[in-house]
Protein backbone atom coordinates (compact mmCIF):
# COMPACT_ATOMS: atom_id res chain seq x y z
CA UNK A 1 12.58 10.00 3.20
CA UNK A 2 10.55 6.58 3.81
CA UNK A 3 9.87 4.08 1.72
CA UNK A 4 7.25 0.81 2.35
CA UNK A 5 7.89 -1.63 -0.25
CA UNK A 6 5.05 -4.35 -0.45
CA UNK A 7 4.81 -7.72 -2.09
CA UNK A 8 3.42 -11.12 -2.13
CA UNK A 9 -0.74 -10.09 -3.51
CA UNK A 10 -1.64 -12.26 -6.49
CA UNK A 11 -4.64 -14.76 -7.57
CA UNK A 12 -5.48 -17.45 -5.70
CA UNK A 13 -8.47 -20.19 -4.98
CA UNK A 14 -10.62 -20.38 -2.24
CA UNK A 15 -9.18 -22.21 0.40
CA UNK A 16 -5.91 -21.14 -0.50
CA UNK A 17 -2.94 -18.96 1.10
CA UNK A 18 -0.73 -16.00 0.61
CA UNK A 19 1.58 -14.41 2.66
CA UNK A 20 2.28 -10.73 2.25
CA UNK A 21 5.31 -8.36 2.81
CA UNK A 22 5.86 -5.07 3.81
CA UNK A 23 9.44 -3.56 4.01
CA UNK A 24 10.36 -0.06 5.07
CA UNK A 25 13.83 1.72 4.32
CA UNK A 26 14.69 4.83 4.89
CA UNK A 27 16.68 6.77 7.87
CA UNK A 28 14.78 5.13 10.57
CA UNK A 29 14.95 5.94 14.51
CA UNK A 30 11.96 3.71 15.38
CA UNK A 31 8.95 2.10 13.73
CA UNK A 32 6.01 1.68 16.43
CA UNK A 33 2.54 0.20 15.59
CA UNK A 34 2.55 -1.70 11.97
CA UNK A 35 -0.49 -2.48 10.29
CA UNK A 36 -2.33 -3.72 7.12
CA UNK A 37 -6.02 -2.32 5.53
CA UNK A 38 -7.56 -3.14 2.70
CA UNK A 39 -10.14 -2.19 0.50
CA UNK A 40 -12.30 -3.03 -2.77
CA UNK A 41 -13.65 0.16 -5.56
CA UNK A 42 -16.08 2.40 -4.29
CA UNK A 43 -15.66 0.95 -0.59
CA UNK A 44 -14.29 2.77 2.63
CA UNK A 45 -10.69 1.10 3.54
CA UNK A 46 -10.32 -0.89 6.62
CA UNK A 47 -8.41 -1.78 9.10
CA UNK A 48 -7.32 -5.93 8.68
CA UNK A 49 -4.66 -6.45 11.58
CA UNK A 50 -2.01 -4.42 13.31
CA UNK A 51 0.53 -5.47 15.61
CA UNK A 52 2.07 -2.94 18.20
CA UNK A 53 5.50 -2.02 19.89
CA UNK A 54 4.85 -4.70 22.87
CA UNK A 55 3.98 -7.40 20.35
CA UNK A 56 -0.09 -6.78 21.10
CA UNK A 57 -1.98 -7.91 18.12
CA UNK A 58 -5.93 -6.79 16.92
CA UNK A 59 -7.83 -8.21 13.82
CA UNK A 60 -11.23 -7.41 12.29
CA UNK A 61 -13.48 -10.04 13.29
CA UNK A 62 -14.19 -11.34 9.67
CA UNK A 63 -10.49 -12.17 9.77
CA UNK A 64 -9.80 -13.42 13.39
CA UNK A 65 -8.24 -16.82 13.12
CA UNK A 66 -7.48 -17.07 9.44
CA UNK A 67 -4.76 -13.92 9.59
CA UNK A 68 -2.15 -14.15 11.47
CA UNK A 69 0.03 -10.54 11.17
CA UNK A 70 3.79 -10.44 12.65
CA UNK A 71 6.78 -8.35 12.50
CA UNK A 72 10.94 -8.84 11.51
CA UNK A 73 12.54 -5.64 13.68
CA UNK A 74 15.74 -6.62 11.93
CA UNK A 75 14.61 -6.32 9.15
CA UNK A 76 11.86 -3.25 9.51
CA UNK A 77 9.43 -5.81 7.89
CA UNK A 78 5.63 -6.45 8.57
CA UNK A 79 3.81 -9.51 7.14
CA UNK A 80 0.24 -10.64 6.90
CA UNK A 81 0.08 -14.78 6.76
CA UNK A 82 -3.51 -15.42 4.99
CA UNK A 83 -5.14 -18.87 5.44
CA UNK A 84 -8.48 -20.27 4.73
CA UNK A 85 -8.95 -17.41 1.92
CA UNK A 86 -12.01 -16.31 1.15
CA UNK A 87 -13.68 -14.62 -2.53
CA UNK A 88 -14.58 -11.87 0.04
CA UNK A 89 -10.95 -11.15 0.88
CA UNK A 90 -10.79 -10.17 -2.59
CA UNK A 91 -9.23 -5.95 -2.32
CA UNK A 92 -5.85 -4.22 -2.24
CA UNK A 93 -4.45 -4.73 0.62
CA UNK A 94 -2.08 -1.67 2.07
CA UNK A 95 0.38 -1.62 5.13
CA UNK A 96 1.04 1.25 7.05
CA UNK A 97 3.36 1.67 9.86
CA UNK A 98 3.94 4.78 12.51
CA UNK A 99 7.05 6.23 12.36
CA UNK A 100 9.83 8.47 13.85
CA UNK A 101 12.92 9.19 11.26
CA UNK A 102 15.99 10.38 12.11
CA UNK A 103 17.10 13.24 12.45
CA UNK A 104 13.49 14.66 13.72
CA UNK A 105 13.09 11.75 15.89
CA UNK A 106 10.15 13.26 18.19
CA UNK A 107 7.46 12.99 15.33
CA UNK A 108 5.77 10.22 15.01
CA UNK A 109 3.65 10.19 11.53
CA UNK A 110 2.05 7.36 9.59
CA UNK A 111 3.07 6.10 6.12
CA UNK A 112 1.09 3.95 3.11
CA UNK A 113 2.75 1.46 0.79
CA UNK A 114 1.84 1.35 -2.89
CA UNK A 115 -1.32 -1.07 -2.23
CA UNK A 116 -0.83 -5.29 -3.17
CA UNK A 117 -3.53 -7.13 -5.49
CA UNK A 118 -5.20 -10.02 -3.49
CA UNK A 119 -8.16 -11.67 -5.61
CA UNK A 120 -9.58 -15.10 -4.54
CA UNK A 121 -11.54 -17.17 -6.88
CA UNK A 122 -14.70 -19.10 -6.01
């Protein structure tokens, strides 16, 4: 089994920051691309930022230079710094990562955390 513990989501004012966490456990061979989405009710969920095995990293353009997303192999841990926070950045936020557990380590499937509060005030 896999498990993606998240954490750091709360209320905040405009301008403000948050940093958010994203922990897996479980018997892992090897986590490849890590990401975070997010989304508000009765909207699709997007894709915020995602950084892959060789360190590459991609962000939404409504996000690009306010986000910065980076990963702790040690510690099978993805985080999403969030500057400059906007009442528009207001959703859940989820991370997801791709990966291959042991002992089946040929597939490769995606998992969800729980889903992290993040609500900025104007």
């Amino acid at each position: 089994q896999v498990q993606l513990a998240e954490s750091g989501g709360g209320l905040v004012q405009a301008g403000g920051s948050l940093r958010l966490s994203c922990a897996v456990s479980g018997r892992i061979f090897r986590i490849n691309t890590m990401g975070w989405y997010r989304q508000d009710p009765g909207k699709q969920r997007e894709l915020v930022a995602a950084v892959f095995s060789d360190g590459t990293t991609n962000y939404v353009d409504s996000v690009k230079g306010r986000f910065t997303i980076s990963r702790d192999n040690a510690k099978n841990t993805v985080y999403l710094q969030m500057n400059s926070l906007k009442p528009e950045d207001t959703a859940v936020y989820y991370c997801n990562a791709q990966i291959r557990l042991l002992p089946d380590w040929s597939r490769e499937l995606g998992y969800w955390g729980q889903g992290t509060q993040v609500t900025v005030s104007s």
